[in-house]
C-alpha atoms as a PDB file:
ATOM      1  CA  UNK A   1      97.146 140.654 115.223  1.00  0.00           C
ATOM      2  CA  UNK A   2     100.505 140.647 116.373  1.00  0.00           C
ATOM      3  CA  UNK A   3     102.931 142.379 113.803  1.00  0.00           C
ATOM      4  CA  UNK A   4     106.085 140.579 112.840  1.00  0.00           C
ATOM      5  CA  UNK A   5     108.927 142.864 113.959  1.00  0.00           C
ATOM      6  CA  UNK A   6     112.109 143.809 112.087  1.00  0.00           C
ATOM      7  CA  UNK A   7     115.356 145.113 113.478  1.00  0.00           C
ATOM      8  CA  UNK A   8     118.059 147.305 112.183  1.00  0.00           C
ATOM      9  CA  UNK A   9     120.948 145.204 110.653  1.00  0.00           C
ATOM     10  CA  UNK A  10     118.992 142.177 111.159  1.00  0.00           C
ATOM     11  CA  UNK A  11     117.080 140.274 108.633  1.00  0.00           C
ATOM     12  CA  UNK A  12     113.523 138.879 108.964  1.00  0.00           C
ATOM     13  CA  UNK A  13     114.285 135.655 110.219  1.00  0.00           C
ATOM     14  CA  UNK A  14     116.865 136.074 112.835  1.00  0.00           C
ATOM     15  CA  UNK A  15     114.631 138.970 114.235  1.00  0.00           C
ATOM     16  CA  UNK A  16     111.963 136.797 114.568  1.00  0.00           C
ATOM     17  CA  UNK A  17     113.724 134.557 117.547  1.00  0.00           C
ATOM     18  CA  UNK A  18     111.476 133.957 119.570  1.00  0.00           C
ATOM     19  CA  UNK A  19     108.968 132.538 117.057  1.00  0.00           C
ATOM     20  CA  UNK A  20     105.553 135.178 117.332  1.00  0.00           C
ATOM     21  CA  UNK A  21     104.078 133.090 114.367  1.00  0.00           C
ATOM     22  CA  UNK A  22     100.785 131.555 114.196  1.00  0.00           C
ATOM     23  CA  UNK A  23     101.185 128.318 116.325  1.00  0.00           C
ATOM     24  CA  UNK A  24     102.169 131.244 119.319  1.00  0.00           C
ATOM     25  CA  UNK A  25      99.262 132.782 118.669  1.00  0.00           C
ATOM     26  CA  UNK A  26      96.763 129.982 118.743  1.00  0.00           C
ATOM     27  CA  UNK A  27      98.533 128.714 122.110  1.00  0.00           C
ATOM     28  CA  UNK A  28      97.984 132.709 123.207  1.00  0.00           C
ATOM     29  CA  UNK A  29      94.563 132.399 122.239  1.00  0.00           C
ATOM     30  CA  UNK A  30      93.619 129.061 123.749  1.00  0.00           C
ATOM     31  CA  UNK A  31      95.391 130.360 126.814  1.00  0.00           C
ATOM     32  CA  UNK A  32      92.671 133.060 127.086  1.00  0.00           C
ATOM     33  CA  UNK A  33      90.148 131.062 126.318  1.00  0.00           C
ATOM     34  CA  UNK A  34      90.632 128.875 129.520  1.00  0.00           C
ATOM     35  CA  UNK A  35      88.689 130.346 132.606  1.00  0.00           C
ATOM     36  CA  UNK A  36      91.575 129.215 135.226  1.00  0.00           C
ATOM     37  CA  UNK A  37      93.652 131.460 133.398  1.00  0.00           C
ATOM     38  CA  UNK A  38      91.471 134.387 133.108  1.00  0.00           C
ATOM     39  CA  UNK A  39      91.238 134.074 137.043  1.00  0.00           C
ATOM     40  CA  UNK A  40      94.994 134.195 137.588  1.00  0.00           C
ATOM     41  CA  UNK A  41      95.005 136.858 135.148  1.00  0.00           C
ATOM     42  CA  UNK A  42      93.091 138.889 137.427  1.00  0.00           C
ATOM     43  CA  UNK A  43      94.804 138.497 140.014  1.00  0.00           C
ATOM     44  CA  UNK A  44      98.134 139.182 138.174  1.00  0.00           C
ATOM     45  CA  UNK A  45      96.822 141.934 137.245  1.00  0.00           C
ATOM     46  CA  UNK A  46      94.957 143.281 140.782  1.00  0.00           C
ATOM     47  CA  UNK A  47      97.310 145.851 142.896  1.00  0.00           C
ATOM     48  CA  UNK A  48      97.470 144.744 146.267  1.00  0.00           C
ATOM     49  CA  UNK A  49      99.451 145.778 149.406  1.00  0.00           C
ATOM     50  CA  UNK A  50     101.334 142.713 148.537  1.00  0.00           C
ATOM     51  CA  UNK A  51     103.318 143.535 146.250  1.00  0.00           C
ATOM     52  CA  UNK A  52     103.981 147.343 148.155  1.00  0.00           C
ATOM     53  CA  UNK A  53     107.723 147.980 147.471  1.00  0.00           C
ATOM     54  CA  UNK A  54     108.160 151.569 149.045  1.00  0.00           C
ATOM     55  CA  UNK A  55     107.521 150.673 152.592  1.00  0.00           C
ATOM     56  CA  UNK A  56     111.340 150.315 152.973  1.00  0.00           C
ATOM     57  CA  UNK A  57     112.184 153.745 153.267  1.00  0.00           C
ATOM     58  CA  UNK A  58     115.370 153.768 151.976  1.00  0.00           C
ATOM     59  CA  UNK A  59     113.987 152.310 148.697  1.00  0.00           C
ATOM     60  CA  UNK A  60     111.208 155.359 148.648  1.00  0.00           C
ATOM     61  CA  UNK A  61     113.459 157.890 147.291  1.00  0.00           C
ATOM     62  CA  UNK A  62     114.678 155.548 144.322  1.00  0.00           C
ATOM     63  CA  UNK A  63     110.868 154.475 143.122  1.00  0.00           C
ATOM     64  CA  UNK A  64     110.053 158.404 143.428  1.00  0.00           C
ATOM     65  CA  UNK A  65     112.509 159.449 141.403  1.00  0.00           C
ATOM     66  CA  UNK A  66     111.896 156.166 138.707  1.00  0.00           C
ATOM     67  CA  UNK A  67     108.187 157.410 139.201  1.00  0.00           C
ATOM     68  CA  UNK A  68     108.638 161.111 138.033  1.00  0.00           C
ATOM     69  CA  UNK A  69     111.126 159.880 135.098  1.00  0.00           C
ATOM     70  CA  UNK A  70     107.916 157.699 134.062  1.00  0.00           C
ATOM     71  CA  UNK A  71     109.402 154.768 134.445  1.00  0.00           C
ATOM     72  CA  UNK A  72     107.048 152.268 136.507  1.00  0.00           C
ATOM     73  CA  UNK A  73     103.443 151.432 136.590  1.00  0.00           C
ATOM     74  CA  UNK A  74     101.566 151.732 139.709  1.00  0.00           C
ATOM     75  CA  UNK A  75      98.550 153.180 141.663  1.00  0.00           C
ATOM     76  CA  UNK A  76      98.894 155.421 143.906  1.00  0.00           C
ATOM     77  CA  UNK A  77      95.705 156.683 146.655  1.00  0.00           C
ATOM     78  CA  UNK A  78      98.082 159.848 147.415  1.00  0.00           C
ATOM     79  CA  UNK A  79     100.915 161.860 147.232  1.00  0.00           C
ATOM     80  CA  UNK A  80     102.023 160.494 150.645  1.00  0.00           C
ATOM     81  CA  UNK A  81     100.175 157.136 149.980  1.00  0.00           C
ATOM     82  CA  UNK A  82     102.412 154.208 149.627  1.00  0.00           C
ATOM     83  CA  UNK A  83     102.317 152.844 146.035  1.00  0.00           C
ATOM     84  CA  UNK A  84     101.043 149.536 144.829  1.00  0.00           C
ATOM     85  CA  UNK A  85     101.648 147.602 142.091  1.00  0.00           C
ATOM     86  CA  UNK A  86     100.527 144.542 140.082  1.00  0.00           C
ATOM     87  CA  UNK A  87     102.425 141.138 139.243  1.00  0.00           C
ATOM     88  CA  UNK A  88     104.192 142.183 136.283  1.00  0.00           C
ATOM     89  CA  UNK A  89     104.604 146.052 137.406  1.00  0.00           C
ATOM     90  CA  UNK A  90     106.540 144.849 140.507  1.00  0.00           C
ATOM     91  CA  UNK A  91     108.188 142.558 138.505  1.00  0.00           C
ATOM     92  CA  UNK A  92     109.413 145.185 135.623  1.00  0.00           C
ATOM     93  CA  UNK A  93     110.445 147.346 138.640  1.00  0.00           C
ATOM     94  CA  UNK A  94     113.050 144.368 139.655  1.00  0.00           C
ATOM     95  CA  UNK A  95     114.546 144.363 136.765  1.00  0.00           C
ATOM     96  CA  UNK A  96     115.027 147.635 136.526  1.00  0.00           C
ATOM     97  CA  UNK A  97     117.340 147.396 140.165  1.00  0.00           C
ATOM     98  CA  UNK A  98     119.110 144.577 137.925  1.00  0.00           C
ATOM     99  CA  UNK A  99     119.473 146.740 134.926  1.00  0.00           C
ATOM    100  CA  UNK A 100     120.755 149.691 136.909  1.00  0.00           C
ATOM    101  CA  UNK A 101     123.001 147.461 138.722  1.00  0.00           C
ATOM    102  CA  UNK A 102     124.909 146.969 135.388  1.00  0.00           C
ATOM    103  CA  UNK A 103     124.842 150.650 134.742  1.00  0.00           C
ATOM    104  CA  UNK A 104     122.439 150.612 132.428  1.00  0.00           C
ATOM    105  CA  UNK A 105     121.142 154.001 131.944  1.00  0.00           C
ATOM    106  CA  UNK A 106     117.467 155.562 133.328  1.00  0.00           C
ATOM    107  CA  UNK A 107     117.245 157.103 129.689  1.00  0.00           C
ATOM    108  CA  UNK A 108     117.492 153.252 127.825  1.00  0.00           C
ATOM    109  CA  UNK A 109     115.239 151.742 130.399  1.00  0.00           C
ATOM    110  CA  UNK A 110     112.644 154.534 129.015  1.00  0.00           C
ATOM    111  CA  UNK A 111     113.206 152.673 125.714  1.00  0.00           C
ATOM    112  CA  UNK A 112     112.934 149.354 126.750  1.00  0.00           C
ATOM    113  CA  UNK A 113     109.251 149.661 128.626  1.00  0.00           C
ATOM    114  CA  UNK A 114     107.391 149.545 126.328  1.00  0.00           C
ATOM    115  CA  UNK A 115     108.491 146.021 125.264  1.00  0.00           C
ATOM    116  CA  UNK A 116     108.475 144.789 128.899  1.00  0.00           C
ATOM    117  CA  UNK A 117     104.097 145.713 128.572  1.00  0.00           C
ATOM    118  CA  UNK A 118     103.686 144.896 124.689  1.00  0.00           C
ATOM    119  CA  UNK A 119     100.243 143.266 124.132  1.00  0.00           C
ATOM    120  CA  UNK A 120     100.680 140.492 122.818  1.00  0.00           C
ATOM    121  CA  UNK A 121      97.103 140.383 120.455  1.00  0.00           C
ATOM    122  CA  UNK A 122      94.445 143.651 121.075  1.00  0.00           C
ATOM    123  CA  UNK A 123      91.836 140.620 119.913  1.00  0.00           C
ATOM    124  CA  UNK A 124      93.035 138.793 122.953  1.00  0.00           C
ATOM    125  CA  UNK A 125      94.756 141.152 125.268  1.00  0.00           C
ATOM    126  CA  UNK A 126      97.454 139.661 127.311  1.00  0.00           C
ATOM    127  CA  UNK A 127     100.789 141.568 127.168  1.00  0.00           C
ATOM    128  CA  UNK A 128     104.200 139.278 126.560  1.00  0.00           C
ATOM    129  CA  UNK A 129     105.286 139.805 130.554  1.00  0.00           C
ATOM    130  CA  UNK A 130     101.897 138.082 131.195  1.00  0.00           C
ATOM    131  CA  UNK A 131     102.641 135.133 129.261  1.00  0.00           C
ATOM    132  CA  UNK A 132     106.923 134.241 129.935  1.00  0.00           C
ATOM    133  CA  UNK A 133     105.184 135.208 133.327  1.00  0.00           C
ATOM    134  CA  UNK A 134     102.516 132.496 133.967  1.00  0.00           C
ATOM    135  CA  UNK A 135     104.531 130.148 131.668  1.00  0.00           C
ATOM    136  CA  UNK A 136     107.334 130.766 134.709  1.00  0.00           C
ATOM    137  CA  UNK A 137     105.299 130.528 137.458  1.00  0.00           C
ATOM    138  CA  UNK A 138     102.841 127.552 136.809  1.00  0.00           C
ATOM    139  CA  UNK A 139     105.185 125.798 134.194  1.00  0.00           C
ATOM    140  CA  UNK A 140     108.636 126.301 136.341  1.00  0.00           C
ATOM    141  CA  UNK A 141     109.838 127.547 132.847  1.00  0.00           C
ATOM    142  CA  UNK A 142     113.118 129.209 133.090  1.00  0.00           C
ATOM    143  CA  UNK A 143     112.518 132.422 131.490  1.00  0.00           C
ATOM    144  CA  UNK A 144     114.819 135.530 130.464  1.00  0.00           C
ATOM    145  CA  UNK A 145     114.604 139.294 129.794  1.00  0.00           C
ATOM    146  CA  UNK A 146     117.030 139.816 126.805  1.00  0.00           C
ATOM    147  CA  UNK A 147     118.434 143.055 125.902  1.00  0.00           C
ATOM    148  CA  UNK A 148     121.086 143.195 122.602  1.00  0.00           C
ATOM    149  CA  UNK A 149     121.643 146.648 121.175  1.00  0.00           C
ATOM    150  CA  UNK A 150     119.485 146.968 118.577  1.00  0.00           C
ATOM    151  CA  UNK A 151     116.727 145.015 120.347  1.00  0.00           C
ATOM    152  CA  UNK A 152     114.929 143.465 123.132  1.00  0.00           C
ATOM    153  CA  UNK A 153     112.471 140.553 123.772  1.00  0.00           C
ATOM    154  CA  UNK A 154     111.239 137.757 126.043  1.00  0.00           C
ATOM    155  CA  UNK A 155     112.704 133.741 125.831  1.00  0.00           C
ATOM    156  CA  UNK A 156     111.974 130.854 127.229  1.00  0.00           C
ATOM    157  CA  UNK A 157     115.710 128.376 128.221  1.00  0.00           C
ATOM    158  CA  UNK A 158     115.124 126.513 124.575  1.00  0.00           C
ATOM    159  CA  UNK A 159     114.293 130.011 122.928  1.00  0.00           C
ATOM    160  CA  UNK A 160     117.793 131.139 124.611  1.00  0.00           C
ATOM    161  CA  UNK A 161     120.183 128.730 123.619  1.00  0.00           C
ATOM    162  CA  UNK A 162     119.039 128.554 119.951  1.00  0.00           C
ATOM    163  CA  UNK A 163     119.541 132.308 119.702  1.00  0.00           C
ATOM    164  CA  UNK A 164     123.068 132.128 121.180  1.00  0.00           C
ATOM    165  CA  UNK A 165     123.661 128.992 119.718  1.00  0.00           C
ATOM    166  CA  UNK A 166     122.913 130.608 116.163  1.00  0.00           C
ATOM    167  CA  UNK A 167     124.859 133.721 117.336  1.00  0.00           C
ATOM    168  CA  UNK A 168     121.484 135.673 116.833  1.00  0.00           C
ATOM    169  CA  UNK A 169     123.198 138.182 119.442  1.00  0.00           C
ATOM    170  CA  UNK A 170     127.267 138.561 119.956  1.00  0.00           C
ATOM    171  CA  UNK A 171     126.626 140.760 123.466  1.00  0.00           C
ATOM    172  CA  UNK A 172     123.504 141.051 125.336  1.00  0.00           C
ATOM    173  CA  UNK A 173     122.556 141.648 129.107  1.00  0.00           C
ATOM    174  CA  UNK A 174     120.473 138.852 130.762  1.00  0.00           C
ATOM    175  CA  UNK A 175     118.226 139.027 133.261  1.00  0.00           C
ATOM    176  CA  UNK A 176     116.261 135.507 134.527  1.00  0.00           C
ATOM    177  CA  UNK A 177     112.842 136.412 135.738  1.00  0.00           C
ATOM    178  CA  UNK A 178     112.085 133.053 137.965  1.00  0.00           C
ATOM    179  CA  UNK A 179     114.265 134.374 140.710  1.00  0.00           C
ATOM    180  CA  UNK A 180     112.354 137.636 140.468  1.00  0.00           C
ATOM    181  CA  UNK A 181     109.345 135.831 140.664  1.00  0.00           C
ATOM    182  CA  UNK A 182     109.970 133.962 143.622  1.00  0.00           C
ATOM    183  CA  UNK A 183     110.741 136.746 145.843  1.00  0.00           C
ATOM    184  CA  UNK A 184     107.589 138.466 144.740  1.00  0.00           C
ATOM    185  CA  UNK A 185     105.787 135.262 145.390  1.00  0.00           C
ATOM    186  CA  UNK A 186     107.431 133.292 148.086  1.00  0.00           C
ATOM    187  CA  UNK A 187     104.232 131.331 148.878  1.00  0.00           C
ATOM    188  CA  UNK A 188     104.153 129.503 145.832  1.00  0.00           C
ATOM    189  CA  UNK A 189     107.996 129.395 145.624  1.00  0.00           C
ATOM    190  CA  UNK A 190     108.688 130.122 141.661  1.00  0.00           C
ATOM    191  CA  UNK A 191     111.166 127.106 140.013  1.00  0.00           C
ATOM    192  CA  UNK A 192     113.340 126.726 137.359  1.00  0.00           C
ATOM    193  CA  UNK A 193     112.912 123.408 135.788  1.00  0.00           C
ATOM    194  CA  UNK A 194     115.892 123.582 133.410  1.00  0.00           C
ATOM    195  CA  UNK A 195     115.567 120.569 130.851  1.00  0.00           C
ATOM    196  CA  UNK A 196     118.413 117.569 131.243  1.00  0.00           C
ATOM    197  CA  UNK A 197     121.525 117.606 129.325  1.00  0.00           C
ATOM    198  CA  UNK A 198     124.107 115.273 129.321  1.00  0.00           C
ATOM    199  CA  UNK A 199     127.656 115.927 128.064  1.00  0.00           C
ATOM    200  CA  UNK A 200     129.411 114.404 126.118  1.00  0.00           C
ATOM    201  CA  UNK A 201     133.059 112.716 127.313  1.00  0.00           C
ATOM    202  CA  UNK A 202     136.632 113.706 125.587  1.00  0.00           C
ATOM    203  CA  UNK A 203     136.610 110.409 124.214  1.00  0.00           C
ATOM    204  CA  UNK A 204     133.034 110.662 122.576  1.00  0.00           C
ATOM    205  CA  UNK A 205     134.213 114.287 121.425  1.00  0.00           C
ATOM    206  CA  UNK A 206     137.683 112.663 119.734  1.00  0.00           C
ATOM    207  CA  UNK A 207     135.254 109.811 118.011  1.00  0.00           C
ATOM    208  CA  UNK A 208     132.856 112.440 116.807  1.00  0.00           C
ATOM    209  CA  UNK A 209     135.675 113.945 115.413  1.00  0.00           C
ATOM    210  CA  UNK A 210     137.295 111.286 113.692  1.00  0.00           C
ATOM    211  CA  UNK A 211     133.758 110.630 111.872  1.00  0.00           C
ATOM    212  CA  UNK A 212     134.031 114.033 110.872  1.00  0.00           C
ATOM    213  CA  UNK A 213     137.066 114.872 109.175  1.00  0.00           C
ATOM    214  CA  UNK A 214     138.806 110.966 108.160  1.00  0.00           C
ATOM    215  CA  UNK A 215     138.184 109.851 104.452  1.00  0.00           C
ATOM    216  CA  UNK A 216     137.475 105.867 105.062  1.00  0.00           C
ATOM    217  CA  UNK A 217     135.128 103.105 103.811  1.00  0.00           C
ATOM    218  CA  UNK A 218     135.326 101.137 107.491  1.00  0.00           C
ATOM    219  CA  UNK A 219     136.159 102.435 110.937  1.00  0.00           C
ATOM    220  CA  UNK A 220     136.593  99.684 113.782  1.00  0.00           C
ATOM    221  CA  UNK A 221     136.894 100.643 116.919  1.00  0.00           C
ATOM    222  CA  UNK A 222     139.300  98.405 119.513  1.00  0.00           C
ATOM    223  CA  UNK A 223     138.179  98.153 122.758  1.00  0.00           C
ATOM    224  CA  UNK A 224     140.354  96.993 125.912  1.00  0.00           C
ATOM    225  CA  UNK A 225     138.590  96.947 129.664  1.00  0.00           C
ATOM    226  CA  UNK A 226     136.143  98.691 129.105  1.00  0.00           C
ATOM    227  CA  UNK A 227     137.720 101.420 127.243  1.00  0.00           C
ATOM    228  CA  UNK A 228     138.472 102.332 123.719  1.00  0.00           C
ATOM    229  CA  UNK A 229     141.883 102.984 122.750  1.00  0.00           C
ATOM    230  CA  UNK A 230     142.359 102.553 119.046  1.00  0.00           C
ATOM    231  CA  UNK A 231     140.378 103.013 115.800  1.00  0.00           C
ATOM    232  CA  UNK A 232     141.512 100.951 112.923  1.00  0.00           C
ATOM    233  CA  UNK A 233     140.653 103.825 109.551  1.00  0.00           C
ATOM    234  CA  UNK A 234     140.093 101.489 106.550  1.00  0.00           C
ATOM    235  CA  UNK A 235     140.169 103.504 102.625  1.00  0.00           C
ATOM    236  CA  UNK A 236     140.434 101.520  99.429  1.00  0.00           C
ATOM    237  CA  UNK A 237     142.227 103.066  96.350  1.00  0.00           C
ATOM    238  CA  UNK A 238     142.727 102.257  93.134  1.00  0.00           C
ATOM    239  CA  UNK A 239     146.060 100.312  91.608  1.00  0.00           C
ATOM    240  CA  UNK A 240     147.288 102.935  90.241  1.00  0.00           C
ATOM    241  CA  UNK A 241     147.639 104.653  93.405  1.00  0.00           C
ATOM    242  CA  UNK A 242     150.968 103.809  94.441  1.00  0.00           C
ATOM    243  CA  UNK A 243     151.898 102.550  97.997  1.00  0.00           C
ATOM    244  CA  UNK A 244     154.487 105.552  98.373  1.00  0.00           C
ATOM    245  CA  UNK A 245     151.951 107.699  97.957  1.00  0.00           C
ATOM    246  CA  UNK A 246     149.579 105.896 100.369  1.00  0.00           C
ATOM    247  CA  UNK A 247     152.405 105.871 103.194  1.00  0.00           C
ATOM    248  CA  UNK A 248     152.794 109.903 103.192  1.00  0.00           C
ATOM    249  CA  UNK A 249     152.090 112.018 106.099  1.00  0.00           C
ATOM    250  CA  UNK A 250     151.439 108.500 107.867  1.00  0.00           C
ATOM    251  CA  UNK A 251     152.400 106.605 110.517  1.00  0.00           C
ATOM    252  CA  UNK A 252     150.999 102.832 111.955  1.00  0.00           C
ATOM    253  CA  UNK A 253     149.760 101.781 108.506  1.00  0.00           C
ATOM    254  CA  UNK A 254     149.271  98.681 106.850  1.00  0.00           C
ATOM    255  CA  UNK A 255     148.935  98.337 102.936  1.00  0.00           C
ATOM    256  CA  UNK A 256     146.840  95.311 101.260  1.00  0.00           C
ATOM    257  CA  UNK A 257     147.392  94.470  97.639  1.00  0.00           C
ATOM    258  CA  UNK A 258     144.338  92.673  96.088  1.00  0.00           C
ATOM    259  CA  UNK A 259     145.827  90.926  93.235  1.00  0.00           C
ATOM    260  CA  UNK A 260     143.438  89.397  90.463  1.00  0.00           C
ATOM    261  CA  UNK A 261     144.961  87.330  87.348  1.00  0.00           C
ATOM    262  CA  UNK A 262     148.541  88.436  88.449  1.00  0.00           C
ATOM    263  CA  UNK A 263     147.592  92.500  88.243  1.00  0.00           C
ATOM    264  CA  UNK A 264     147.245  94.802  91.207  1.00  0.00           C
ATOM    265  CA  UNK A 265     143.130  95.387  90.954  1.00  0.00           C
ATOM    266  CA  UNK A 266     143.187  97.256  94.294  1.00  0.00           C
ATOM    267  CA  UNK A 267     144.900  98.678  97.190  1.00  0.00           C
ATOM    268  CA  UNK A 268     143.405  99.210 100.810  1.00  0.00           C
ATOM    269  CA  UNK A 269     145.255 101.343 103.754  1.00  0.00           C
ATOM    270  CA  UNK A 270     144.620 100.756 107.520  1.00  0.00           C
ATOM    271  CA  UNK A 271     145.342 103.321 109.672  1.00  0.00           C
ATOM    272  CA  UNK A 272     145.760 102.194 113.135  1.00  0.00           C
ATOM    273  CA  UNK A 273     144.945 106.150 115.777  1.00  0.00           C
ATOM    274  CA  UNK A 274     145.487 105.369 118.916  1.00  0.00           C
ATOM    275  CA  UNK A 275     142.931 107.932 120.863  1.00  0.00           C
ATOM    276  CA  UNK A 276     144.518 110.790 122.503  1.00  0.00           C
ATOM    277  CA  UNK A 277     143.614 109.718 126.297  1.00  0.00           C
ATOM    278  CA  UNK A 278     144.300 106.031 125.542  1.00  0.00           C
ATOM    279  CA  UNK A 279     147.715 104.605 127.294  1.00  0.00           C
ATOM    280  CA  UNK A 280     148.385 102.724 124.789  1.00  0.00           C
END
């Protein structure tokens, strides 16, 4: 089974974004359980002439010298032969040009290989790359390489912005695999189908906000063509909570005195915030 893994400095369940629990591994092993799948396993997993990247000659040098470092994975007839590669081996060797492209060093993309080809379950052998990399391909899942200093792993969009959201990481490099992909595949033409989001306006923000930090019993919102432009903040007090008090540090009040039997039984402030965008 897949181990659970632990990082320096981090504890077990912020190293454990993306989840690699058991509901993973049952989709994992219902994945190789299907027979479709097995089939485009194979052929992720065939080297072809497709997926040759040293015919450009100018690119021949670089993959020799990534070759004798032990960097790729590829087959090879000959010394002279051109070398070819599988899905995922061409597709580790793009993001190596995008890792060196932000200078990151030969020596820590030794460290991060192994990763990039971790099997995912010996009992059902499919390595991680496999998996972001069908999910990307036949699911149009935008998927990400993530390296943070102490680490590195696969996500999914939804895996991504809960670990930044949750500041699982504070600096990482990113690299999106679906472009990748659809160079290495231009036939099937590899998308990104990012899920909606809708934002929220500056006056939605300023009412969320107003929920959030007033003290009240009764918020009413005033409305005027189509806009909103005031919130009338409603609090009641007790009697002996004198208006003086009640006025301080405010402006566009209005105090109510509930009298019962001749005795002040109650006081209630309005507060009448006009929105910051309003005109009013």
């Amino acid at each position: 089974m897949l181990q659970r893994r632990t990082f320096m400095g981090l504890d077990e369940e912020k190293a454990n974004i993306p989840d690699r629990g058991d509901v993973f591994l049952s989709h994992v092993y219902h994945i190789c359980q299907s027979e479709k799948i097995q089939d485009l396993l194979t052929l992720f997993r065939t080297r072809t002439a497709y997926y040759d990247m040293d015919k450009d000659w100018r690119f021949y040098r670089v993959l020799s010298h990534w070759d004798s470092k032990g960097l790729i994975e590829c087959e090879r007839e000959s010394m002279d032969g051109w070398r070819k590669f599988n899905l995922v081996e061409a597709l580790w060797v793009s993001v190596i040009q995008r890792l060196r492209h932000l200078n990151t060093s030969l020596g820590d993309i030794g460290h991060i290989k192994p990763t990039f080809f971790e099997i995912i379950d010996w009992e059902c052998p499919i390595s991680l790359a496999e998996y972001y990399a069908l999910c990307a391909v036949f699911l149009e899942k935008p998927t990400f390489f993530v390296l943070a200093p102490l680490w590195r792993d696969f996500f999914f969009y939804e895996e991504l912005q809960a670990a930044l959201a949750t500041t699982l990481f504070e600096s990482c490099i990113i690299v999106q695999l679906n472009p990748l992909l659809n160079k290495l595949l231009p036939k099937e033409g590899v998308k990104s189908r990012f899920p909606f989001e809708s934002g929220i306006t500056f006056e939605q923000q300023e009412i969320l906000e107003t929920l959030a930090k007033e003290d009240f019993d009764k918020i009413t919102f005033r409305k005027e063509k189509g806009k909103i432009y005031r919130c009338d903040i409603e609090k009641g007090f007790a009697p002996d909570v004198s208006e003086h008090v009640l006025k301080q540090g405010h402006k566009n009040l209005t105090i109510t005195t509930n009298i019962v039997d001749g005795r002040t039984a109650s006081r209630t402030r309005t507060i009448k915030k006009h929105l910051k965008g309003s005109t009013q």
